[in-house]
C-alpha atoms as a PDB file:
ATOM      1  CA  UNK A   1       9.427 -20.550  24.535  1.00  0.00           C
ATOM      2  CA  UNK A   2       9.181 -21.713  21.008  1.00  0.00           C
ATOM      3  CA  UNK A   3       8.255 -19.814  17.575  1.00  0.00           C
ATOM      4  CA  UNK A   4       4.438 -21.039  17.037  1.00  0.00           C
ATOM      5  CA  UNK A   5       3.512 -19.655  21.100  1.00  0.00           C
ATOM      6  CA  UNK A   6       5.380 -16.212  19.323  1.00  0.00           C
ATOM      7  CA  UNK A   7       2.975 -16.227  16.171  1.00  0.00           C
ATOM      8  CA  UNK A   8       0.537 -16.921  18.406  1.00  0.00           C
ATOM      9  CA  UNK A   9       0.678 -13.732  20.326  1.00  0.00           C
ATOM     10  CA  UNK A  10       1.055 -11.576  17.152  1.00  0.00           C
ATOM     11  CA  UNK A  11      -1.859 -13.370  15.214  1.00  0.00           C
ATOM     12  CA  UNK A  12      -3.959 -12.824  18.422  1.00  0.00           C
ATOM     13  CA  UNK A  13      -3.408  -8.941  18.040  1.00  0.00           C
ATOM     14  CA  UNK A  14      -4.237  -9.339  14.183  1.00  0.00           C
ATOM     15  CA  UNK A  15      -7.398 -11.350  14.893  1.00  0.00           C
ATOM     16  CA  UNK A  16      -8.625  -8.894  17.589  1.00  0.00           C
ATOM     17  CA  UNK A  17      -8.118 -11.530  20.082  1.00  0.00           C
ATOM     18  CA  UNK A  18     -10.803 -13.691  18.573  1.00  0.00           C
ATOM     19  CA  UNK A  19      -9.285 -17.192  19.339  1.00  0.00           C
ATOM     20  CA  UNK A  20     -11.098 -18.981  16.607  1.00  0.00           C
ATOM     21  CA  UNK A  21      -9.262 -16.829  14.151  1.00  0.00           C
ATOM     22  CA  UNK A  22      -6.248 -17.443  15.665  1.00  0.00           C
ATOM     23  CA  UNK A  23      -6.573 -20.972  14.808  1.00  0.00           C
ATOM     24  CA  UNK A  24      -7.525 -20.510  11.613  1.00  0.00           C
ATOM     25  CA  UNK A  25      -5.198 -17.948  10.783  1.00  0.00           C
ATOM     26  CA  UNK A  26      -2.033 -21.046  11.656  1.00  0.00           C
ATOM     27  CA  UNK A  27      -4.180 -23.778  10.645  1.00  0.00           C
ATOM     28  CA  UNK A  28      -4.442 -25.569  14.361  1.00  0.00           C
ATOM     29  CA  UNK A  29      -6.527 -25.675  16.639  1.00  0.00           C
ATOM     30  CA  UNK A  30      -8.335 -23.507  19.182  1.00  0.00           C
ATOM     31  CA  UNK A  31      -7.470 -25.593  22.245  1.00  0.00           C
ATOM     32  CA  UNK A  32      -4.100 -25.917  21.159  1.00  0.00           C
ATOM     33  CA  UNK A  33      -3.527 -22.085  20.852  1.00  0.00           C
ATOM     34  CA  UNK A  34      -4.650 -21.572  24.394  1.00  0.00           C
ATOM     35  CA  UNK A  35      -2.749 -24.315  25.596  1.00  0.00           C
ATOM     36  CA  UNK A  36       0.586 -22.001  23.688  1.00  0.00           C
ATOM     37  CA  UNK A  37      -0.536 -19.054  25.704  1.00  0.00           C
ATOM     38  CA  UNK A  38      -1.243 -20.792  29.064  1.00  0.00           C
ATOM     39  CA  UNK A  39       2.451 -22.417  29.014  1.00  0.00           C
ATOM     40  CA  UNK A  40       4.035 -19.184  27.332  1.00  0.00           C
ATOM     41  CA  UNK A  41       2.357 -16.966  30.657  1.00  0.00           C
ATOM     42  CA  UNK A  42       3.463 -19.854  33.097  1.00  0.00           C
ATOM     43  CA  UNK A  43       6.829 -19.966  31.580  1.00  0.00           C
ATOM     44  CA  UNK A  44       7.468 -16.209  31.639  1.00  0.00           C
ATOM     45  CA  UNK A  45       5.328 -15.716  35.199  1.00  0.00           C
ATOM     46  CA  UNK A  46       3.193 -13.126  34.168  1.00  0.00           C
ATOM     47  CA  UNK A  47      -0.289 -12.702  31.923  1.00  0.00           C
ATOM     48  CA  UNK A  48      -0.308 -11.151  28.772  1.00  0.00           C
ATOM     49  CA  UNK A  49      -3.810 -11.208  27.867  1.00  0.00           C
ATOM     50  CA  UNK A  50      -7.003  -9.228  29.989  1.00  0.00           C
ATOM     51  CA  UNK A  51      -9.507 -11.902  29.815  1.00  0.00           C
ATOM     52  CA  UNK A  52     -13.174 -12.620  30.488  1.00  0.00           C
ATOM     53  CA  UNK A  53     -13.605 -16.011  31.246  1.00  0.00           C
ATOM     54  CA  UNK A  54     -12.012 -18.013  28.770  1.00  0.00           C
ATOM     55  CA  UNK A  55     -12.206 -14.714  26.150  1.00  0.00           C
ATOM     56  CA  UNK A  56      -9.321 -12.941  25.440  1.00  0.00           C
ATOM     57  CA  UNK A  57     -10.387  -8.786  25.690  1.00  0.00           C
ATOM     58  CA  UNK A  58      -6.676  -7.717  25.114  1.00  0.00           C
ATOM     59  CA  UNK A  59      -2.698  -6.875  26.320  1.00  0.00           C
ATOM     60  CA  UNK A  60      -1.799  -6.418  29.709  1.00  0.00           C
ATOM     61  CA  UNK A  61       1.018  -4.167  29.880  1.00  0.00           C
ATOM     62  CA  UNK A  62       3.729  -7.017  30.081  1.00  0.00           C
ATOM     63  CA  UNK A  63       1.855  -8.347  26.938  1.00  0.00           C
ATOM     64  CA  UNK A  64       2.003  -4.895  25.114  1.00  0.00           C
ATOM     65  CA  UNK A  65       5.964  -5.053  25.644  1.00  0.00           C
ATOM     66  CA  UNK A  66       6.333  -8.439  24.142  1.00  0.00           C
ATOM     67  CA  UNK A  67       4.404  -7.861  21.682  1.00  0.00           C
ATOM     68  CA  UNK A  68       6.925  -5.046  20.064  1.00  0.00           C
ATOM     69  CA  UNK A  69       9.876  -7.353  20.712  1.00  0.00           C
ATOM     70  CA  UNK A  70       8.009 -10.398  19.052  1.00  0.00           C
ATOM     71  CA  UNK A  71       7.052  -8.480  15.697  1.00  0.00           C
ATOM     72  CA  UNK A  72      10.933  -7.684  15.656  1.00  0.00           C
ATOM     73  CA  UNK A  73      12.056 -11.886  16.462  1.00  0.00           C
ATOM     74  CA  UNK A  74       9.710 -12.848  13.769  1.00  0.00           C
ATOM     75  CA  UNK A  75      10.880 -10.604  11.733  1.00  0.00           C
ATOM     76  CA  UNK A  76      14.549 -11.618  12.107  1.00  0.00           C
ATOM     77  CA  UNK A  77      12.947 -15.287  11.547  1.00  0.00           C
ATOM     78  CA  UNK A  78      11.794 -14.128   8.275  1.00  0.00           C
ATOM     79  CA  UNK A  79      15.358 -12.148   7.324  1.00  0.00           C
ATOM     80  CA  UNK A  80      17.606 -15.192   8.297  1.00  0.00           C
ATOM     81  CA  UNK A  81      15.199 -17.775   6.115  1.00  0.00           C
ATOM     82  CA  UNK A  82      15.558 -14.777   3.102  1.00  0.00           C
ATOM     83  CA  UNK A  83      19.260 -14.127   3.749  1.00  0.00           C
ATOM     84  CA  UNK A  84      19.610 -18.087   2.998  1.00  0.00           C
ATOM     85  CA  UNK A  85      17.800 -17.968  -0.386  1.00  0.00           C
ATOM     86  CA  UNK A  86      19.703 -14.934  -1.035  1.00  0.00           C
ATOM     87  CA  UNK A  87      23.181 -17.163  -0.684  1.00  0.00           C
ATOM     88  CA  UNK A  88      21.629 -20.149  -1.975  1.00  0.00           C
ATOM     89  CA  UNK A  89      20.007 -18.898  -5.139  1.00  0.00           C
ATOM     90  CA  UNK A  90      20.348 -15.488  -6.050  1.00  0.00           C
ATOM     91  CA  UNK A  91      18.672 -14.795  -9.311  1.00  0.00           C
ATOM     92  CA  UNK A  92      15.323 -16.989  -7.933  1.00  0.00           C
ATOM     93  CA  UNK A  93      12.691 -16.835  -5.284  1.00  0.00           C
ATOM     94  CA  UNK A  94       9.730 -14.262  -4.706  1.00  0.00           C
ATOM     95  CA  UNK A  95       9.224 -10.924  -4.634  1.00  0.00           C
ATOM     96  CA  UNK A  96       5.832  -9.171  -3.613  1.00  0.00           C
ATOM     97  CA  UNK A  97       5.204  -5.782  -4.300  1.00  0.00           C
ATOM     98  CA  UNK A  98       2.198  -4.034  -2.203  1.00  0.00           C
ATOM     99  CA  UNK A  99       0.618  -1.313  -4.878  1.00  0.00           C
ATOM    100  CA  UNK A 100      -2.751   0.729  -5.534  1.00  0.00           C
ATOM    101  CA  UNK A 101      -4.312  -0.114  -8.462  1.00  0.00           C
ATOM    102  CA  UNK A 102      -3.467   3.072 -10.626  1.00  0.00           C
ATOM    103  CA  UNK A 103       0.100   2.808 -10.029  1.00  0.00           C
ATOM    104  CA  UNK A 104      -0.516  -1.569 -10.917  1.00  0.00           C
ATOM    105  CA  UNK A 105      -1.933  -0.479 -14.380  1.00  0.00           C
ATOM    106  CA  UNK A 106       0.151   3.191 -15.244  1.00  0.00           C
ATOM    107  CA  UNK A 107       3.360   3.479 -13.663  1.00  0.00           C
ATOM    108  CA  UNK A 108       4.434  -0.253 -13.135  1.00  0.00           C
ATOM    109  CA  UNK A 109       4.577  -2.335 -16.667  1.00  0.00           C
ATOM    110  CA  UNK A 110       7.741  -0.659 -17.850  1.00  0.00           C
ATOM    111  CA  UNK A 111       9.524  -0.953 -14.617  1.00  0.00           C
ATOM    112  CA  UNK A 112       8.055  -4.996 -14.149  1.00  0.00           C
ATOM    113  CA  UNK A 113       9.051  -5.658 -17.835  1.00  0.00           C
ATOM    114  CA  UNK A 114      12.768  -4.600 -17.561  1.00  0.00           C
ATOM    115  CA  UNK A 115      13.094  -6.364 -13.734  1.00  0.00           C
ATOM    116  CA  UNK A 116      11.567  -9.420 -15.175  1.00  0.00           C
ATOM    117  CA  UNK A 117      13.993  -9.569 -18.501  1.00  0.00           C
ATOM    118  CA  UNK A 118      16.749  -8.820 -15.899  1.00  0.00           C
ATOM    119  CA  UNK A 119      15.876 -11.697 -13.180  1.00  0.00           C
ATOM    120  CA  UNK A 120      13.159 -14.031 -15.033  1.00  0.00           C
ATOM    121  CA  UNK A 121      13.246 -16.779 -12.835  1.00  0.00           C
ATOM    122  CA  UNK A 122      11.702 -14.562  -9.533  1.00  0.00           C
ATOM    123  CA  UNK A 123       8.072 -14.970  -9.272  1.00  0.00           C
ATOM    124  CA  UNK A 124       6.710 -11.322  -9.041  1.00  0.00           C
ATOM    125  CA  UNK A 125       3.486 -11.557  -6.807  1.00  0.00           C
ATOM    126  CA  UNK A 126       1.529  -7.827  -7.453  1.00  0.00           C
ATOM    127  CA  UNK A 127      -0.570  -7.334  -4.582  1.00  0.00           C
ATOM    128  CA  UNK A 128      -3.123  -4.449  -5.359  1.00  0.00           C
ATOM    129  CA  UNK A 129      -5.382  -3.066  -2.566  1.00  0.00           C
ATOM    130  CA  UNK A 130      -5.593   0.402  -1.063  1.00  0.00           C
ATOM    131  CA  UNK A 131      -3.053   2.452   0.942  1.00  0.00           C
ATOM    132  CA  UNK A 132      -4.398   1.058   3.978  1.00  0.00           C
ATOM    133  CA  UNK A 133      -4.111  -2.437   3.012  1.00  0.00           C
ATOM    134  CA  UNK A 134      -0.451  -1.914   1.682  1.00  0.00           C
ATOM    135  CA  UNK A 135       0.450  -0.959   4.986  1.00  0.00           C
ATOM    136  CA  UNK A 136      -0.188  -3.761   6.625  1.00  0.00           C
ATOM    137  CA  UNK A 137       1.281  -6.139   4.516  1.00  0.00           C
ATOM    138  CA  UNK A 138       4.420  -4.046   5.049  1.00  0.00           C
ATOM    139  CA  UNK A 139       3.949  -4.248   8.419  1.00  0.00           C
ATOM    140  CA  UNK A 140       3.333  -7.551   8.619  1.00  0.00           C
ATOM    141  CA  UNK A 141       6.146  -8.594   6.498  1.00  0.00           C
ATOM    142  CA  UNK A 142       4.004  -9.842   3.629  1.00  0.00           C
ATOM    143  CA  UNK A 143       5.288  -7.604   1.118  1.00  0.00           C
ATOM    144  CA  UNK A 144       9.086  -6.417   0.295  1.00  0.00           C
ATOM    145  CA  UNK A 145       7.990  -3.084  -0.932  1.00  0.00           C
ATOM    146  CA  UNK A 146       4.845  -0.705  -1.203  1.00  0.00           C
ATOM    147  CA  UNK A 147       4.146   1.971  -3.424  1.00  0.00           C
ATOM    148  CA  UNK A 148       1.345   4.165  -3.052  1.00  0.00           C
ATOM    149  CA  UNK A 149       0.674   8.237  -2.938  1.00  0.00           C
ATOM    150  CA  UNK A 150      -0.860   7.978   0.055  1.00  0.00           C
ATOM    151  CA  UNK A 151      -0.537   6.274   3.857  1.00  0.00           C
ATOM    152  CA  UNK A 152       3.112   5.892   3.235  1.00  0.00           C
ATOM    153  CA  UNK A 153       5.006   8.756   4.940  1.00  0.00           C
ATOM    154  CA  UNK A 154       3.379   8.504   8.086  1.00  0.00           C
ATOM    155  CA  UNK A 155       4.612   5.705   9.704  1.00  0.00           C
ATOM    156  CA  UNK A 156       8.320   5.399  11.257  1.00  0.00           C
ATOM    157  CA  UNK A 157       8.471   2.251  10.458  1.00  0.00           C
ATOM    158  CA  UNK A 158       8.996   2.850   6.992  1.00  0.00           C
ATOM    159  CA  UNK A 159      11.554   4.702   5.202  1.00  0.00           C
ATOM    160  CA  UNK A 160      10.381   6.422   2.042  1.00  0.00           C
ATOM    161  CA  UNK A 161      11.430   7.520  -1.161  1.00  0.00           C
ATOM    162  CA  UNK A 162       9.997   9.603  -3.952  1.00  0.00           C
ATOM    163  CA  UNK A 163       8.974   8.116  -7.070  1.00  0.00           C
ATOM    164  CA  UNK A 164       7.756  10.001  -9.261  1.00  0.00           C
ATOM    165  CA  UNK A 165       5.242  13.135  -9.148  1.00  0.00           C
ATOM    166  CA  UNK A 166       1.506  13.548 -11.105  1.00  0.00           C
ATOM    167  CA  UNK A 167      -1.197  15.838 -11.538  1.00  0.00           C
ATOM    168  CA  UNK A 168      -5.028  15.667 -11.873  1.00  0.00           C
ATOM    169  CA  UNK A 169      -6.710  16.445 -15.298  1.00  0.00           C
ATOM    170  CA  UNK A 170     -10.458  16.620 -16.174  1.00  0.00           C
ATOM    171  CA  UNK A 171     -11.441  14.229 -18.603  1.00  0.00           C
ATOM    172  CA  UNK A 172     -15.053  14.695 -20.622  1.00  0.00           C
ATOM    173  CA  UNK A 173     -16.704  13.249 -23.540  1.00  0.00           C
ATOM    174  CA  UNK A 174     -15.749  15.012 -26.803  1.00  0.00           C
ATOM    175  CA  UNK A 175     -16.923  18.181 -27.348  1.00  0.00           C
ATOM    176  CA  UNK A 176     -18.040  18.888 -23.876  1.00  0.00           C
ATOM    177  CA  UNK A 177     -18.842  22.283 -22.767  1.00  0.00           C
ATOM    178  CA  UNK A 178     -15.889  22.429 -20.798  1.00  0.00           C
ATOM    179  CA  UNK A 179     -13.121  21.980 -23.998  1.00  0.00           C
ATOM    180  CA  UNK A 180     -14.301  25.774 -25.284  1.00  0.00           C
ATOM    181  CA  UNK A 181     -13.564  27.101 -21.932  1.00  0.00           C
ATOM    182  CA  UNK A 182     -10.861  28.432 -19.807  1.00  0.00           C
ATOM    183  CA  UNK A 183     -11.544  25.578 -16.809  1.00  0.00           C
ATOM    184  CA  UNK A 184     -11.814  26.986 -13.446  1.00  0.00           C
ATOM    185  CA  UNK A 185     -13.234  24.763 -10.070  1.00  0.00           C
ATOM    186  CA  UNK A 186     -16.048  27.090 -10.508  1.00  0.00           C
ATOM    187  CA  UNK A 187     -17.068  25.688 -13.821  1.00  0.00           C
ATOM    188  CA  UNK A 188     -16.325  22.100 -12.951  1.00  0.00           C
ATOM    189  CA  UNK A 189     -18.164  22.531  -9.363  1.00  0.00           C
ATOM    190  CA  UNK A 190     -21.214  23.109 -11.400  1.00  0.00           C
ATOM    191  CA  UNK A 191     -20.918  19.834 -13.264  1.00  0.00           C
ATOM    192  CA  UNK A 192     -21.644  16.540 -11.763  1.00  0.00           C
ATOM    193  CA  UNK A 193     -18.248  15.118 -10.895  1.00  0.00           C
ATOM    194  CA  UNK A 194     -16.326  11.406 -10.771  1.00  0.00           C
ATOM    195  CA  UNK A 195     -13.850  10.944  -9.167  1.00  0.00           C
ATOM    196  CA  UNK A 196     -11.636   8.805  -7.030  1.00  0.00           C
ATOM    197  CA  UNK A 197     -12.727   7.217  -3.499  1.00  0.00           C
ATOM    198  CA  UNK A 198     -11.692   9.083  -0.416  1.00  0.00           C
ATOM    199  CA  UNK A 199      -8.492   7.746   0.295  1.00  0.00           C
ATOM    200  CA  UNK A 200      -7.475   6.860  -3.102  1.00  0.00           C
ATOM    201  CA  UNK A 201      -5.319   8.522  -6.076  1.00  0.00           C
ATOM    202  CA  UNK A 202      -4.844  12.165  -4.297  1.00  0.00           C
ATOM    203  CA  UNK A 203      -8.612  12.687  -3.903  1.00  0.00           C
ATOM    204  CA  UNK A 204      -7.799  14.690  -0.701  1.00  0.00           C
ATOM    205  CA  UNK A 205      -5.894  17.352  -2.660  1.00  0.00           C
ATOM    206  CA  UNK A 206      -9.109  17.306  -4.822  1.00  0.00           C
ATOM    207  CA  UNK A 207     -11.190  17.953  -1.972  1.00  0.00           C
ATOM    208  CA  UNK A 208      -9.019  20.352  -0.387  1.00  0.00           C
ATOM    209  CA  UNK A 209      -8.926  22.501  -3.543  1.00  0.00           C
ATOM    210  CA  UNK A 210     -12.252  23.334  -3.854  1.00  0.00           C
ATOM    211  CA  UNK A 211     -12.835  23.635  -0.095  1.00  0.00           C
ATOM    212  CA  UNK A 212      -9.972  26.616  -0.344  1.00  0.00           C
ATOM    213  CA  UNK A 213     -12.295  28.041  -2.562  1.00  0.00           C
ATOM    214  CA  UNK A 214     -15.631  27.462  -1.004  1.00  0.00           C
ATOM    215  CA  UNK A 215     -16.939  25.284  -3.713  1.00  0.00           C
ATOM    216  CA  UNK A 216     -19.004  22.331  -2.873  1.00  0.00           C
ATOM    217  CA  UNK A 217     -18.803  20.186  -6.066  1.00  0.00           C
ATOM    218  CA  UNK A 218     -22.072  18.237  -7.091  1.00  0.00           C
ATOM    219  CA  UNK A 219     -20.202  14.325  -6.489  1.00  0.00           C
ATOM    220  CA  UNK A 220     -22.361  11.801  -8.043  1.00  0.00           C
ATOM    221  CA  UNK A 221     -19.940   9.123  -7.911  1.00  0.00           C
ATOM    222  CA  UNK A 222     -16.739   7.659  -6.663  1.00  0.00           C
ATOM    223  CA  UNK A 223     -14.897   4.986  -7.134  1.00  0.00           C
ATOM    224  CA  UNK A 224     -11.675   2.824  -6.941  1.00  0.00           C
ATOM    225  CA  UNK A 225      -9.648   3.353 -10.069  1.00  0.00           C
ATOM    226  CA  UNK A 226      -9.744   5.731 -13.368  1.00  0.00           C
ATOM    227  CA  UNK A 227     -11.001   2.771 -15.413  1.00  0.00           C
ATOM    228  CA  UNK A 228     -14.162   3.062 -13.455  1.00  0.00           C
ATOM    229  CA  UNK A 229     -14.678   6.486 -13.815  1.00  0.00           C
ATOM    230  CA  UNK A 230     -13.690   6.873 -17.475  1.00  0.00           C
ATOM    231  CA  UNK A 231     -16.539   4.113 -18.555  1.00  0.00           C
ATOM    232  CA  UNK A 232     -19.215   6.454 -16.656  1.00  0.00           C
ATOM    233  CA  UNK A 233     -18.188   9.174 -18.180  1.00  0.00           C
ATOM    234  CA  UNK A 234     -18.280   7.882 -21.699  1.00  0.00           C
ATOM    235  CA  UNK A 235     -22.010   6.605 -20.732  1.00  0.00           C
ATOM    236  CA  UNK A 236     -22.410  10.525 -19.411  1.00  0.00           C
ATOM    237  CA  UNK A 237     -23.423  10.288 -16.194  1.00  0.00           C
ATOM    238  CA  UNK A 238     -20.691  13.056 -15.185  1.00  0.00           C
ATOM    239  CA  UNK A 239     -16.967  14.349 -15.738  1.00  0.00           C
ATOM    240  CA  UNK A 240     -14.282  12.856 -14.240  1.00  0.00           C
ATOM    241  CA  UNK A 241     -10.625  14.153 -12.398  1.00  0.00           C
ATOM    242  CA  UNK A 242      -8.437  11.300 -13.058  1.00  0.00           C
ATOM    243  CA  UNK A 243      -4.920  11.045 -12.511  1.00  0.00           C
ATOM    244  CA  UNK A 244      -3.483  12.484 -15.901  1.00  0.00           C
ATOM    245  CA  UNK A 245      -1.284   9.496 -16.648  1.00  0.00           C
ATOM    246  CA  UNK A 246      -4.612   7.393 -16.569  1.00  0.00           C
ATOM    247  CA  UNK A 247      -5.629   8.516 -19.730  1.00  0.00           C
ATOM    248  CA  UNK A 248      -4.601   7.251 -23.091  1.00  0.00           C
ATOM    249  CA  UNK A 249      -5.933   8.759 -26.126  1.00  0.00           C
ATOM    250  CA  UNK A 250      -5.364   5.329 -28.067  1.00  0.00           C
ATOM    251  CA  UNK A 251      -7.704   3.364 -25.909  1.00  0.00           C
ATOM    252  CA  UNK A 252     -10.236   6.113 -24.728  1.00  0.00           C
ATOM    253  CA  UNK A 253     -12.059   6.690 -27.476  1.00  0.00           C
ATOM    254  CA  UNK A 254     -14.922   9.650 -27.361  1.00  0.00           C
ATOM    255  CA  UNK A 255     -13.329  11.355 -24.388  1.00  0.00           C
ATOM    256  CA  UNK A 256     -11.219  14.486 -23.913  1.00  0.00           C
ATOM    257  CA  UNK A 257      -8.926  15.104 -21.298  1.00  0.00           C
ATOM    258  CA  UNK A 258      -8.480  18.699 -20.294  1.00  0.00           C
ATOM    259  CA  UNK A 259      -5.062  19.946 -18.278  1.00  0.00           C
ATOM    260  CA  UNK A 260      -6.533  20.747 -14.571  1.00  0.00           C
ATOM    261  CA  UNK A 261      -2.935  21.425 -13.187  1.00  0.00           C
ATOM    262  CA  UNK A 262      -3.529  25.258 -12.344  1.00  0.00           C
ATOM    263  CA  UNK A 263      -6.132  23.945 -10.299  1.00  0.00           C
ATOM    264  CA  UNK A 264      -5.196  21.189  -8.233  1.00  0.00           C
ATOM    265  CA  UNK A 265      -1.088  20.598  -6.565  1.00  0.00           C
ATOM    266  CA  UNK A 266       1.012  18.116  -7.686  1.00  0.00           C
ATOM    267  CA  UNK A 267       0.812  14.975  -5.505  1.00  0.00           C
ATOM    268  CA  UNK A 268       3.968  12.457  -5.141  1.00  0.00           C
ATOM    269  CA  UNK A 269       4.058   8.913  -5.429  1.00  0.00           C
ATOM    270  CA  UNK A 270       6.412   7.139  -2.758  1.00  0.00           C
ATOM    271  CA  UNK A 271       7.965   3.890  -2.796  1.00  0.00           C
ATOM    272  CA  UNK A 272       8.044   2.088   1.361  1.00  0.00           C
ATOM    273  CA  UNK A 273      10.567  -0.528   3.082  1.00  0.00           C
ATOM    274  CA  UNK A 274      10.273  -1.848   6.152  1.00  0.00           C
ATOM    275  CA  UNK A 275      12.748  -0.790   8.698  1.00  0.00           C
ATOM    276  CA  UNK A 276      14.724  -4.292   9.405  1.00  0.00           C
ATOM    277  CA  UNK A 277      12.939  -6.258   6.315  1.00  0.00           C
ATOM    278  CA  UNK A 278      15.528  -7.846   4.927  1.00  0.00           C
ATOM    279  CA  UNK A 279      15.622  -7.749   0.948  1.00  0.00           C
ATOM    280  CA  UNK A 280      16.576  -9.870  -1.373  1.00  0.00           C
ATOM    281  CA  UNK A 281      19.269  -9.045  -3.992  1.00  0.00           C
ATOM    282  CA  UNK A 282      17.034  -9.110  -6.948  1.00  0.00           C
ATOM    283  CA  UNK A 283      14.389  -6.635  -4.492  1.00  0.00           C
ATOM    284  CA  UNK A 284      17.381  -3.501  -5.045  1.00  0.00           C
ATOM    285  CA  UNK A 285      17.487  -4.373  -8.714  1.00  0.00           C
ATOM    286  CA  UNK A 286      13.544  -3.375  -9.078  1.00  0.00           C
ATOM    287  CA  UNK A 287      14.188  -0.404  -6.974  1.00  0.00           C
ATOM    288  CA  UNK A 288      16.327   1.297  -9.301  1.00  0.00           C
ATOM    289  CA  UNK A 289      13.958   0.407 -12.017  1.00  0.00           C
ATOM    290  CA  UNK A 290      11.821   2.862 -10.594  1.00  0.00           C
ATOM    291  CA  UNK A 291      14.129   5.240  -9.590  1.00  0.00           C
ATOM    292  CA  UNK A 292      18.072   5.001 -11.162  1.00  0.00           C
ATOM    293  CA  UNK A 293      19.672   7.144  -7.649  1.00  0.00           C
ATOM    294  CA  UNK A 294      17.728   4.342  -5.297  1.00  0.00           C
ATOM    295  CA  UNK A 295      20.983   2.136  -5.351  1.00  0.00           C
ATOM    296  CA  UNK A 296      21.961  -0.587  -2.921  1.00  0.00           C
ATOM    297  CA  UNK A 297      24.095   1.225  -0.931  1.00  0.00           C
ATOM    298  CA  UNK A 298      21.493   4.181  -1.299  1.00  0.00           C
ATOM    299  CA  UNK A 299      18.858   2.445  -0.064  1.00  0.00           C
ATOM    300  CA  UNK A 300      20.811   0.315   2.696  1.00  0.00           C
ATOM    301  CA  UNK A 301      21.906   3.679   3.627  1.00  0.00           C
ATOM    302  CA  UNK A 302      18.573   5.334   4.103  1.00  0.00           C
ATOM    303  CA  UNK A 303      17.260   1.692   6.125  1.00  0.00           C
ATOM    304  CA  UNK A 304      19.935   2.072   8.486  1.00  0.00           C
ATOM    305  CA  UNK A 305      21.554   5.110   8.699  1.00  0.00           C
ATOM    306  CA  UNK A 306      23.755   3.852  11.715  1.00  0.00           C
ATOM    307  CA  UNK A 307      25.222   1.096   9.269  1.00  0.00           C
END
């Protein structure tokens, strides 16, 4: 049994099993990877993959067992090469932060500025995608930490902290109906609304909201991030609910932003780990930029409580 028949198994569950991916995925190739499983099965006496012909379909049962205790050896292979670096050059290395893109461009550039004065030799790699997405690179080891409102608390996996908490606001071009008005969801159902993706930015407490009401609001558009939706509604195709942080009266010139937070709940933003990801000593150091209580033994606390 060696490490690259290991990465083979778990890259075969992350390429559904499509060998050709496989290969790709550990730059080698295809023959060689079934040659990895053939001698890993022979070697442990039992088969880990259903098959169809020379297609892989999916895990026996043996194979679904292994497969949990191989995510956690590769794992340890990843702590013991970071544990290393750790001892070997403390204030240096890499640090990868999984984030959405409204927390990348509102919440973040403080909290980067003051980790990079601190520790300006780590390479900060900012990986935004959506809550989805930030999952599995924490799952797959790919990124120290994730922050994101949503996807994060549901997974045991992960342990979780809060971050920091937001509201929705409406914003509008200047002078829009809606400034000389109390705002109510029954006044914004009836204008054409913007807002964020399902999935993204708290749009389900959006959605919720009017649903408690029995409002269907008239969505002509959704997308990925407030920049979007602020540029379509300074062109007027609608009003938008943003997250209220998103808006800076400096910068968004000809629009409004109206306080919507009698109208939809406060949603919290939540910083993941890993269970068993081993971080780096510069990795604490940007935690408690975001939040001063999340110290080392705080947070090594929470990861293991057993410890």
């Amino acid at each position: 049994m060696n490490l690259q028949q290991l990465r083979i198994v778990r890259e075969a569950v992350q390429q559904n099993f499509n060998l050709t991916e496989v290969a790709a995925a550990l730059f080698t190739s295809q023959s060689g990877v079934s040659k990895h499983i053939k001698d890993l099965e022979d070697e442990l006496g039992v088969e880990l993959f259903q098959r169809r012909g020379k297609r892989l379909l999916g895990l026996t049962e043996p194979g679904k067992e292994l497969a949990v205790v191989v995510d956690r050896m590769l794992q340890d292979v990843r702590n013991i090469k970071r544990l290393a670096q750790q001892f070997s050059s403390a204030d240096q290395g890499q640090l990868t932060i999984a984030t959405t893109h409204t927390q990348a461009r509102y919440a973040l550039p403080q909290v980067v500025a003051r980790f990079k004065a601190a520790y300006p030799r780590v390479h900060l790699v900012l990986h935004q995608g959506s809550p989805q997405e930030i999952v599995s690179l924490l799952q797959s080891g790919e990124a120290d930490i994730g922050i994101a409102t949503e996807a994060l608390g549901k997974d045991d996996a992960f342990v979780t902290f809060p971050f920091y908490e937001w509201r929705h606001a409406v914003v509008v071009p200047e002078g829009h109906a809606l400034t000389r008005q109390p705002l109510t969801l029954e006044a914004l159902a009836e204008q054409p609304l913007i807002t964020y993706h399902e999935g993204y930015t708290g749009r389900a407490r959006i959605d919720a909201s009017f649903a408690a009401a029995g409002l269907a609001p008239d969505l002509v558009m959704s997308a990925l991030d407030a920049d979007v939706i602020k540029t379509y509604v300074q062109i007027g195709l609608g009003v938008g609910v943003i997250a209220a942080m998103a808006f800076e009266p400096g910068r968004d010139s000809g629009l409004q932003l109206i306080d919507a937070s009698h109208l939809f709940p406060a949603n919290t933003t939540r910083i993941a780990l890993k269970r068993g990801h081993y971080l780096r000593g510069f990795a604490y150091r940007f935690l408690q930029e975001c939040v001063a209580e999340l110290t080392e033994d705080a947070v090594r606390e929470a990861m293991d409580p057993d410890a």
